[in-house]
PDB file of N, CA and C in Angstrom:
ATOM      1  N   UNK A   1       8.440  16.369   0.687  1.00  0.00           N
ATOM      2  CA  UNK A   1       7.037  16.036   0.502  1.00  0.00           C
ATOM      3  C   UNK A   1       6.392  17.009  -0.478  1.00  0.00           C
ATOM      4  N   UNK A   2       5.409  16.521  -1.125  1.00  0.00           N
ATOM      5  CA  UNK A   2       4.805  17.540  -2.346  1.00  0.00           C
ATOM      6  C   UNK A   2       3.180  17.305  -1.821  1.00  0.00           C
ATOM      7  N   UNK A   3       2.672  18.458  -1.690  1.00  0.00           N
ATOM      8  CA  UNK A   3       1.383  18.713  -1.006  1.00  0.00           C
ATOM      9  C   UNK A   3       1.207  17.134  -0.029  1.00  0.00           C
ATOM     10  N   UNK A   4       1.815  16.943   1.059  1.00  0.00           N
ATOM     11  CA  UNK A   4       1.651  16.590   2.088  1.00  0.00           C
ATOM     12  C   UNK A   4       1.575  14.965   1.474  1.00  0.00           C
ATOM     13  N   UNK A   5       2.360  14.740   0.138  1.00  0.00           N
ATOM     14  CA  UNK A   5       2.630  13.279  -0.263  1.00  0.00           C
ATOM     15  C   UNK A   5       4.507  12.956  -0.464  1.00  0.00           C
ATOM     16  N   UNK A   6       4.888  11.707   0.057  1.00  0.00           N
ATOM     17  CA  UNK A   6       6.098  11.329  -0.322  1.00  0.00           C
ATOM     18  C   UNK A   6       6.636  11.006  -1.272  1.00  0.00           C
ATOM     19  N   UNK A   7       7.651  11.426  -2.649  1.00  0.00           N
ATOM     20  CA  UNK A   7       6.936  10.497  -3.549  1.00  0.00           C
ATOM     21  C   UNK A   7       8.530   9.759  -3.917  1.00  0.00           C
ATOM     22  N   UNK A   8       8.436   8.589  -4.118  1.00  0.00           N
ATOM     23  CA  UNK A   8       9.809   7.927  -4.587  1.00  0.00           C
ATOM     24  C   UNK A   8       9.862   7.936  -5.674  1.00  0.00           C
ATOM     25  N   UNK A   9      11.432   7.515  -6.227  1.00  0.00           N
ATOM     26  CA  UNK A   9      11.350   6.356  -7.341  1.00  0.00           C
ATOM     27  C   UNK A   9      12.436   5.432  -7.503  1.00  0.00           C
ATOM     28  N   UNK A  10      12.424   4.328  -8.044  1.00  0.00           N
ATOM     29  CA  UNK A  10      13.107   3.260  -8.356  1.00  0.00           C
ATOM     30  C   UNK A  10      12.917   2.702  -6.778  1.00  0.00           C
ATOM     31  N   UNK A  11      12.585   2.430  -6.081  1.00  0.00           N
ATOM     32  CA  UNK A  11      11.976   1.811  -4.990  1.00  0.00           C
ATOM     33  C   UNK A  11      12.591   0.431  -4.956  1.00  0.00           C
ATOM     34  N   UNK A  12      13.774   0.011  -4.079  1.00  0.00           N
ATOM     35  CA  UNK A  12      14.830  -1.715  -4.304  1.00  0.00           C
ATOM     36  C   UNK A  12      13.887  -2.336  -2.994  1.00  0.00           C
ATOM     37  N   UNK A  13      13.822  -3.512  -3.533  1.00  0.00           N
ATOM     38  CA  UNK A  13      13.040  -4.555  -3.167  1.00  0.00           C
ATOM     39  C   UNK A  13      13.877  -5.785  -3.428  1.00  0.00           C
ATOM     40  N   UNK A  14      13.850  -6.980  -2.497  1.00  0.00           N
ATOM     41  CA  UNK A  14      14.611  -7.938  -2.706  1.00  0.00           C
ATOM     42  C   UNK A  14      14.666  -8.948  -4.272  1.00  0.00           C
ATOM     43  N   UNK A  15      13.399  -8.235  -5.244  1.00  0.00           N
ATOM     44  CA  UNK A  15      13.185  -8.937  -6.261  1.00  0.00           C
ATOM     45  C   UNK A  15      13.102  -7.802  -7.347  1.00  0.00           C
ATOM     46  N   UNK A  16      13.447  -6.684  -7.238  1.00  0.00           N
ATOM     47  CA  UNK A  16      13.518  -5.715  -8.296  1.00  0.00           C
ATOM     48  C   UNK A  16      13.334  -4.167  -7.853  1.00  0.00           C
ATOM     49  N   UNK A  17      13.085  -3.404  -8.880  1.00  0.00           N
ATOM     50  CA  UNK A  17      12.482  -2.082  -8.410  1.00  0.00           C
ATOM     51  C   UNK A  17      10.943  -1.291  -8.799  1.00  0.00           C
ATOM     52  N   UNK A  18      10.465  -0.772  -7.911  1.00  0.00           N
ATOM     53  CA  UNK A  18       9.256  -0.288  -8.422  1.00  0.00           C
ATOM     54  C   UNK A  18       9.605   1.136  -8.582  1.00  0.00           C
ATOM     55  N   UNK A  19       8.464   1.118  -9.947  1.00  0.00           N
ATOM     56  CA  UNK A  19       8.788   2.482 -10.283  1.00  0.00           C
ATOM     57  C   UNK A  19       8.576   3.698 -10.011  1.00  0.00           C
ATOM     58  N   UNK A  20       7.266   3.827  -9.092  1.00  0.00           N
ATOM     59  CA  UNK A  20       7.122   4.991  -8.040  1.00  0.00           C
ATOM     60  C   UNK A  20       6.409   4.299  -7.241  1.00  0.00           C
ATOM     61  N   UNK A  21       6.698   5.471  -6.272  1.00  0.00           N
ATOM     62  CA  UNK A  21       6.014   4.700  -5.142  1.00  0.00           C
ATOM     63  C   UNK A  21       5.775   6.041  -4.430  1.00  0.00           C
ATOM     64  N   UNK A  22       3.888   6.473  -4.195  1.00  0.00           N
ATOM     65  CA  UNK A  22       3.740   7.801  -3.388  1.00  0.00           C
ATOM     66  C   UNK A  22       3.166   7.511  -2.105  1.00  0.00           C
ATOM     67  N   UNK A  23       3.219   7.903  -1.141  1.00  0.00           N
ATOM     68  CA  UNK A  23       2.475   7.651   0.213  1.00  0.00           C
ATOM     69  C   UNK A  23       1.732   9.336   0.410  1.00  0.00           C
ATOM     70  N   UNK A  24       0.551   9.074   0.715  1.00  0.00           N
ATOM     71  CA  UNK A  24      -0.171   9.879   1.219  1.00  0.00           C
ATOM     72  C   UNK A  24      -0.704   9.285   2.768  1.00  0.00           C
ATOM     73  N   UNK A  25      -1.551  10.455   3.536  1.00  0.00           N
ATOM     74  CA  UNK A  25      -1.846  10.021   4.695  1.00  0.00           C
ATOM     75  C   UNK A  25      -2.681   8.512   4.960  1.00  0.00           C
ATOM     76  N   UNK A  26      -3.413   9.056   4.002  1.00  0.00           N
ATOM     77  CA  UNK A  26      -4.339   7.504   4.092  1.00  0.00           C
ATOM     78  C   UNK A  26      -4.484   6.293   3.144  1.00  0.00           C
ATOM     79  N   UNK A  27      -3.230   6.345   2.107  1.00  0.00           N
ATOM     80  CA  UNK A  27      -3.056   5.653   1.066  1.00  0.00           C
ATOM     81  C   UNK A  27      -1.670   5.397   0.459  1.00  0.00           C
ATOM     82  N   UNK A  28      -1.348   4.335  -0.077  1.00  0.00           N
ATOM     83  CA  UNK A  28       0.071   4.223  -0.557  1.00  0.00           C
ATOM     84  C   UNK A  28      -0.406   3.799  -2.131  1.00  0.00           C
ATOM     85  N   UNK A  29       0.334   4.123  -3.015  1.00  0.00           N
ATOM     86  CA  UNK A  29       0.478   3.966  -4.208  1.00  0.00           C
ATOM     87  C   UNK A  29       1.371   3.273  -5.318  1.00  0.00           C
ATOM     88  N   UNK A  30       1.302   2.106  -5.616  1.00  0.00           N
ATOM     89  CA  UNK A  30       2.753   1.656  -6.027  1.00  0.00           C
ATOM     90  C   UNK A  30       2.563   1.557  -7.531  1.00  0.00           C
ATOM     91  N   UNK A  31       3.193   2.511  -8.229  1.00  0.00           N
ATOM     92  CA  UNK A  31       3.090   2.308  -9.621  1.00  0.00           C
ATOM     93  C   UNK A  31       4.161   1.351 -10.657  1.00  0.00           C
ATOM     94  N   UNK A  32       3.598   0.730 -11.578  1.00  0.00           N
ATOM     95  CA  UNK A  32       4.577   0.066 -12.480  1.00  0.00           C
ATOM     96  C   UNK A  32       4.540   1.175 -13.948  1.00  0.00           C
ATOM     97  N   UNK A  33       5.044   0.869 -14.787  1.00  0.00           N
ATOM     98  CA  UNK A  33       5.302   1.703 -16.138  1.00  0.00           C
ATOM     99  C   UNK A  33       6.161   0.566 -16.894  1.00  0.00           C
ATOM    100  N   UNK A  34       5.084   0.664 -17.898  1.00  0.00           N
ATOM    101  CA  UNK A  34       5.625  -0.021 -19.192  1.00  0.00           C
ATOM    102  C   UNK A  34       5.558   1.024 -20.339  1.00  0.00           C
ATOM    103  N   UNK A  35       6.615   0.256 -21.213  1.00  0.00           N
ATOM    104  CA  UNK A  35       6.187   1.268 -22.832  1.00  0.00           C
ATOM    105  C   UNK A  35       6.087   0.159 -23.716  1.00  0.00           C
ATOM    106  N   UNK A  36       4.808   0.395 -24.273  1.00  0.00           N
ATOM    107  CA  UNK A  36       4.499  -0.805 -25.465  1.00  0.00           C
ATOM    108  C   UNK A  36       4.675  -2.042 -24.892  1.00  0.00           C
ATOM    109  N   UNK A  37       3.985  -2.104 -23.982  1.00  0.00           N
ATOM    110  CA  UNK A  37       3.083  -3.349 -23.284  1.00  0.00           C
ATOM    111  C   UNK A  37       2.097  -3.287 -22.729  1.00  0.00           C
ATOM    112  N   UNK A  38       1.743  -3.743 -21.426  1.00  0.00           N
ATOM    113  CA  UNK A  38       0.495  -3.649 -21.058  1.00  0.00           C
ATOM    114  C   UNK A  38      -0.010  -3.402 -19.338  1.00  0.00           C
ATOM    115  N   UNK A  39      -0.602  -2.444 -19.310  1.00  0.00           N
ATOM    116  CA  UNK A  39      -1.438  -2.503 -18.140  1.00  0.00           C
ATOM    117  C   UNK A  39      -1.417  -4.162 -16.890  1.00  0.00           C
ATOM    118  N   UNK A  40      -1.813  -4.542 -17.786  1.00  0.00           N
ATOM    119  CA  UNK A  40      -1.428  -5.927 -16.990  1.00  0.00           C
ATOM    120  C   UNK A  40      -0.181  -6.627 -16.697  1.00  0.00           C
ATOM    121  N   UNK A  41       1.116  -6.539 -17.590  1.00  0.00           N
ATOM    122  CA  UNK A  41       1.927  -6.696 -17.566  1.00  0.00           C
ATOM    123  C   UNK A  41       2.728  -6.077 -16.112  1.00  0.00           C
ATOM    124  N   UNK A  42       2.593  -4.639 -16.416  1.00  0.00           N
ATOM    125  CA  UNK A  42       2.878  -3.774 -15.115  1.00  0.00           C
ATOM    126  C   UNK A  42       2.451  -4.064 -13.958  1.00  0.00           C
ATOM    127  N   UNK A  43       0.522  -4.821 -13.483  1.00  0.00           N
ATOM    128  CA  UNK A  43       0.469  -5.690 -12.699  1.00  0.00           C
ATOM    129  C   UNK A  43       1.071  -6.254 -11.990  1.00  0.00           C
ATOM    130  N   UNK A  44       1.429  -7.317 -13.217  1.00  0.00           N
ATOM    131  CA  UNK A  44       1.530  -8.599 -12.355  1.00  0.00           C
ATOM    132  C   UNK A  44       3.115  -8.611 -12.166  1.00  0.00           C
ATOM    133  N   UNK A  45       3.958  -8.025 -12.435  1.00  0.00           N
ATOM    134  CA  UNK A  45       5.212  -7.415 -12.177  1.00  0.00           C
ATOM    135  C   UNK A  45       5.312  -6.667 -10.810  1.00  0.00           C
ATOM    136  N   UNK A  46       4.005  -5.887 -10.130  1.00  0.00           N
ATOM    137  CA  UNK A  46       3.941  -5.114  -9.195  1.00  0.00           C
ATOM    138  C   UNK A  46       4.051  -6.921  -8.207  1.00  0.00           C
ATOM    139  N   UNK A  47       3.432  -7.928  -8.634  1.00  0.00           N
ATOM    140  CA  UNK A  47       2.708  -8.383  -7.723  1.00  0.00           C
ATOM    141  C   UNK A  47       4.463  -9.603  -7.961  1.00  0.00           C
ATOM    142  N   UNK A  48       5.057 -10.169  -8.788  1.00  0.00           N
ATOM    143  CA  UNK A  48       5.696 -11.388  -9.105  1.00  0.00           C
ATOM    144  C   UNK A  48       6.764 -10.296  -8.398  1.00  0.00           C
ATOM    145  N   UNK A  49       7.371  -9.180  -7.971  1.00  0.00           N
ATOM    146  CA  UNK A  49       8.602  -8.908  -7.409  1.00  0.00           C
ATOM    147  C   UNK A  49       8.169  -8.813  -6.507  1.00  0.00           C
ATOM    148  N   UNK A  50       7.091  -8.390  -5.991  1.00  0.00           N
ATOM    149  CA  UNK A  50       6.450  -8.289  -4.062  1.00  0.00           C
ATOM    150  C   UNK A  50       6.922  -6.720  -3.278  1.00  0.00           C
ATOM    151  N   UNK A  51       6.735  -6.030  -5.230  1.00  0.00           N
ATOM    152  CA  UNK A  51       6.591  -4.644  -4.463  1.00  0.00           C
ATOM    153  C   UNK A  51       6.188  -3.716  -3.102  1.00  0.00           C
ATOM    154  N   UNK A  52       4.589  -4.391  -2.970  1.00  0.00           N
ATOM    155  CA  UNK A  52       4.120  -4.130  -2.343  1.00  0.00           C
ATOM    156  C   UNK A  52       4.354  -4.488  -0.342  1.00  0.00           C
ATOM    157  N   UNK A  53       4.928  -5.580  -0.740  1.00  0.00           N
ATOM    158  CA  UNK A  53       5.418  -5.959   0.454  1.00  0.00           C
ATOM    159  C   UNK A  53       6.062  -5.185   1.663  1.00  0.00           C
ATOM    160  N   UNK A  54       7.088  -4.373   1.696  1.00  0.00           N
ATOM    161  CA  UNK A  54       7.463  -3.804   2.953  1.00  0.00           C
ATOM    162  C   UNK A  54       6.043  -3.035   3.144  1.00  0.00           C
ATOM    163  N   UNK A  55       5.211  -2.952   2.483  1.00  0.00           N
ATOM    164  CA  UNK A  55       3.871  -1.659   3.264  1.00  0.00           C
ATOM    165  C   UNK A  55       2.564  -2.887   4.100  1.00  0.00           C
ATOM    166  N   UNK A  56       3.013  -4.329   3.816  1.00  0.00           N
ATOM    167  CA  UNK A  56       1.489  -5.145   4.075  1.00  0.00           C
ATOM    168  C   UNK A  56       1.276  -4.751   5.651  1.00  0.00           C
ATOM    169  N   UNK A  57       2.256  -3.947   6.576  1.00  0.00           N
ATOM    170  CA  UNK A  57       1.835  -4.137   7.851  1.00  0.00           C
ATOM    171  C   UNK A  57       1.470  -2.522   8.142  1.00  0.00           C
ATOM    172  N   UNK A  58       1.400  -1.965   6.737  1.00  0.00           N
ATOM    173  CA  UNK A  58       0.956  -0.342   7.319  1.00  0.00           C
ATOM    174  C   UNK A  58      -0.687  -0.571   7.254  1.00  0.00           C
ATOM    175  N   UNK A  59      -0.916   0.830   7.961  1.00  0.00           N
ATOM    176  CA  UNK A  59      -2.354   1.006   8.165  1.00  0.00           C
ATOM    177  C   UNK A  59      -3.428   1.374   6.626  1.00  0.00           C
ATOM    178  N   UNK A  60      -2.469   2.018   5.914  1.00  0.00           N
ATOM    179  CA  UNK A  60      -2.997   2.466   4.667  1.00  0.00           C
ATOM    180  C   UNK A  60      -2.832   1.816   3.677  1.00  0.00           C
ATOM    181  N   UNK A  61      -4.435   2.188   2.796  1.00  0.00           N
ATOM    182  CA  UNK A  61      -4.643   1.268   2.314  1.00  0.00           C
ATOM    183  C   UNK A  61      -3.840   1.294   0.804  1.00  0.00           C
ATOM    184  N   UNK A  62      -3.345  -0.141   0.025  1.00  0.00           N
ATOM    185  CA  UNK A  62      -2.327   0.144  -0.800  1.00  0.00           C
ATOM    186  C   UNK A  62      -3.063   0.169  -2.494  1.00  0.00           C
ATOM    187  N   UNK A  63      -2.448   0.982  -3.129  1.00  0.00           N
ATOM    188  CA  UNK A  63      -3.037   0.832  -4.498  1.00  0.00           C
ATOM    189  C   UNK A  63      -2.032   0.326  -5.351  1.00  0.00           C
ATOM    190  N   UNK A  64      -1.838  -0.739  -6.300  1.00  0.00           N
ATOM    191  CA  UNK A  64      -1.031  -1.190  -6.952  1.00  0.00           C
ATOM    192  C   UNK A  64      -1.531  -0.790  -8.477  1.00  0.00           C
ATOM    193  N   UNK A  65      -0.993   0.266  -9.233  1.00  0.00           N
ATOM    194  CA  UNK A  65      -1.272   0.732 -10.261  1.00  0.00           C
ATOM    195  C   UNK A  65      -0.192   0.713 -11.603  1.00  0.00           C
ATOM    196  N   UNK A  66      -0.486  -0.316 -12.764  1.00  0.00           N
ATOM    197  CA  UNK A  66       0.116  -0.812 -13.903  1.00  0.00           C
ATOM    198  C   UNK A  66      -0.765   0.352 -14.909  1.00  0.00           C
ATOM    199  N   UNK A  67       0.439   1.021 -15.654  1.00  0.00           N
ATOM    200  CA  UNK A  67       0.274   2.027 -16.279  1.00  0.00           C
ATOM    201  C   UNK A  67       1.247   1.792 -17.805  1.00  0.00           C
ATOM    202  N   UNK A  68       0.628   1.780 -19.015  1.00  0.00           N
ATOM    203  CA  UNK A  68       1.403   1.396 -20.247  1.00  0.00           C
ATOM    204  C   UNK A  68       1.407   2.703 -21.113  1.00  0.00           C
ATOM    205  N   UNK A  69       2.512   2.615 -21.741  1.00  0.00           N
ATOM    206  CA  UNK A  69       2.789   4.201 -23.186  1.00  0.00           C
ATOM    207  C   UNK A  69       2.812   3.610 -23.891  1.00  0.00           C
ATOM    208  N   UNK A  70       2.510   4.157 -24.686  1.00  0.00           N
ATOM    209  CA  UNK A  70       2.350   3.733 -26.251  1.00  0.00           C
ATOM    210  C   UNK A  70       3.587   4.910 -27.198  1.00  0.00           C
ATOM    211  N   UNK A  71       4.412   4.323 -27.271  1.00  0.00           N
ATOM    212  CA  UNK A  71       5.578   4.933 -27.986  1.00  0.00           C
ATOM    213  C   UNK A  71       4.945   5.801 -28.976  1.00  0.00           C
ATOM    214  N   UNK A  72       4.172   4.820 -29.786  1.00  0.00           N
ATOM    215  CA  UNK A  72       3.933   5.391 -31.391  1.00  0.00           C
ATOM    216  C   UNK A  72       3.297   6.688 -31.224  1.00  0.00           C
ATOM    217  N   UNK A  73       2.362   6.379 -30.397  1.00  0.00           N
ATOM    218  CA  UNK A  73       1.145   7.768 -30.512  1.00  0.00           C
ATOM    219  C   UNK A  73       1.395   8.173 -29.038  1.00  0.00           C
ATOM    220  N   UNK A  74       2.694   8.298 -28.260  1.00  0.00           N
ATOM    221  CA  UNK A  74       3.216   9.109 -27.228  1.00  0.00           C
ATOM    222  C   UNK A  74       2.205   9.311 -25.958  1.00  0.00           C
ATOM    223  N   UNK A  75       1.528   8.558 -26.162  1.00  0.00           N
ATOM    224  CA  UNK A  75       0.460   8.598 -24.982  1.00  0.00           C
ATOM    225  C   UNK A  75       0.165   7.783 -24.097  1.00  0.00           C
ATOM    226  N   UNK A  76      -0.814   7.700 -23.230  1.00  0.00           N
ATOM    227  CA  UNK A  76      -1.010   6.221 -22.405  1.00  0.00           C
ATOM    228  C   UNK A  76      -1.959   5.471 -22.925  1.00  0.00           C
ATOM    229  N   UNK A  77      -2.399   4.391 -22.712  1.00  0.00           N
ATOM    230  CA  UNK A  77      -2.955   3.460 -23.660  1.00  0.00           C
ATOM    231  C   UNK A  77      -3.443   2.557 -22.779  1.00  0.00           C
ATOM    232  N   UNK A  78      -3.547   2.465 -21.478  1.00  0.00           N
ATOM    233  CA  UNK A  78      -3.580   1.489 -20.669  1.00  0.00           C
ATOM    234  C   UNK A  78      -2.918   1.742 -19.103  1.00  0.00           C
ATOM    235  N   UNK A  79      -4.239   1.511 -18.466  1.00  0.00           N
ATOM    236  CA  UNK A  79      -4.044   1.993 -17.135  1.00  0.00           C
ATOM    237  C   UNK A  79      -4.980   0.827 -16.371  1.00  0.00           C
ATOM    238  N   UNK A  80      -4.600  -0.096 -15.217  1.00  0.00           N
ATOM    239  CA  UNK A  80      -5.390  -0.784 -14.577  1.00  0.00           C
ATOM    240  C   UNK A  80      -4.673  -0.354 -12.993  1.00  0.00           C
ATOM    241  N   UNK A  81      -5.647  -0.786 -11.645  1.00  0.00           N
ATOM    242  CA  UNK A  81      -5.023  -0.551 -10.723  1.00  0.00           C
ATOM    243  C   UNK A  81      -5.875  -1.846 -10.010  1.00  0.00           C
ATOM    244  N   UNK A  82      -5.108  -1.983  -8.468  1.00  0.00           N
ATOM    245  CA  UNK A  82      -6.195  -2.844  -7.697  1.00  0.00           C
ATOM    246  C   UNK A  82      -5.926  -2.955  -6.410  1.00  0.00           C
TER     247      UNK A  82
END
């Protein structure tokens, strides 16, 4: 645990893998990562493999967060969550 959070990665799911995945006490976090695509892309990828799924019967509440790089200019470029 890293300051009192779990943190995964590559997370197997019957329809793919997510790319992190942190649990804190009162929150779960499921991140996607793209490079040179999009925020949304990472979305709806969180949502079309059913990442989120083994957590729908926990108590905490879940954040599904699509996060994009931008190769060229090495940075992030795009961040949505929901």
């Amino acid at each position: 645990m890293l300051l009192e959070q779990a943190v995964q990665t590559e997370i197997h799911s019957a329809k793919g893998r997510a790319d992190v995945v942190v649990e804190a006490d009162d929150y779960i976090y499921i991140f996607e990562f793209k490079r040179d695509g999009s925020a949304e892309e990472a979305l709806a990828q969180i949502e079309e493999k059913g990442y989120a799924g083994p957590y729908k019967a926990d108590r905490r509440k879940i954040y599904q967060i699509g996060v994009n790089f931008n190769s060229e200019e090495r940075t992030i470029d795009g961040w949505e969550y929901r």
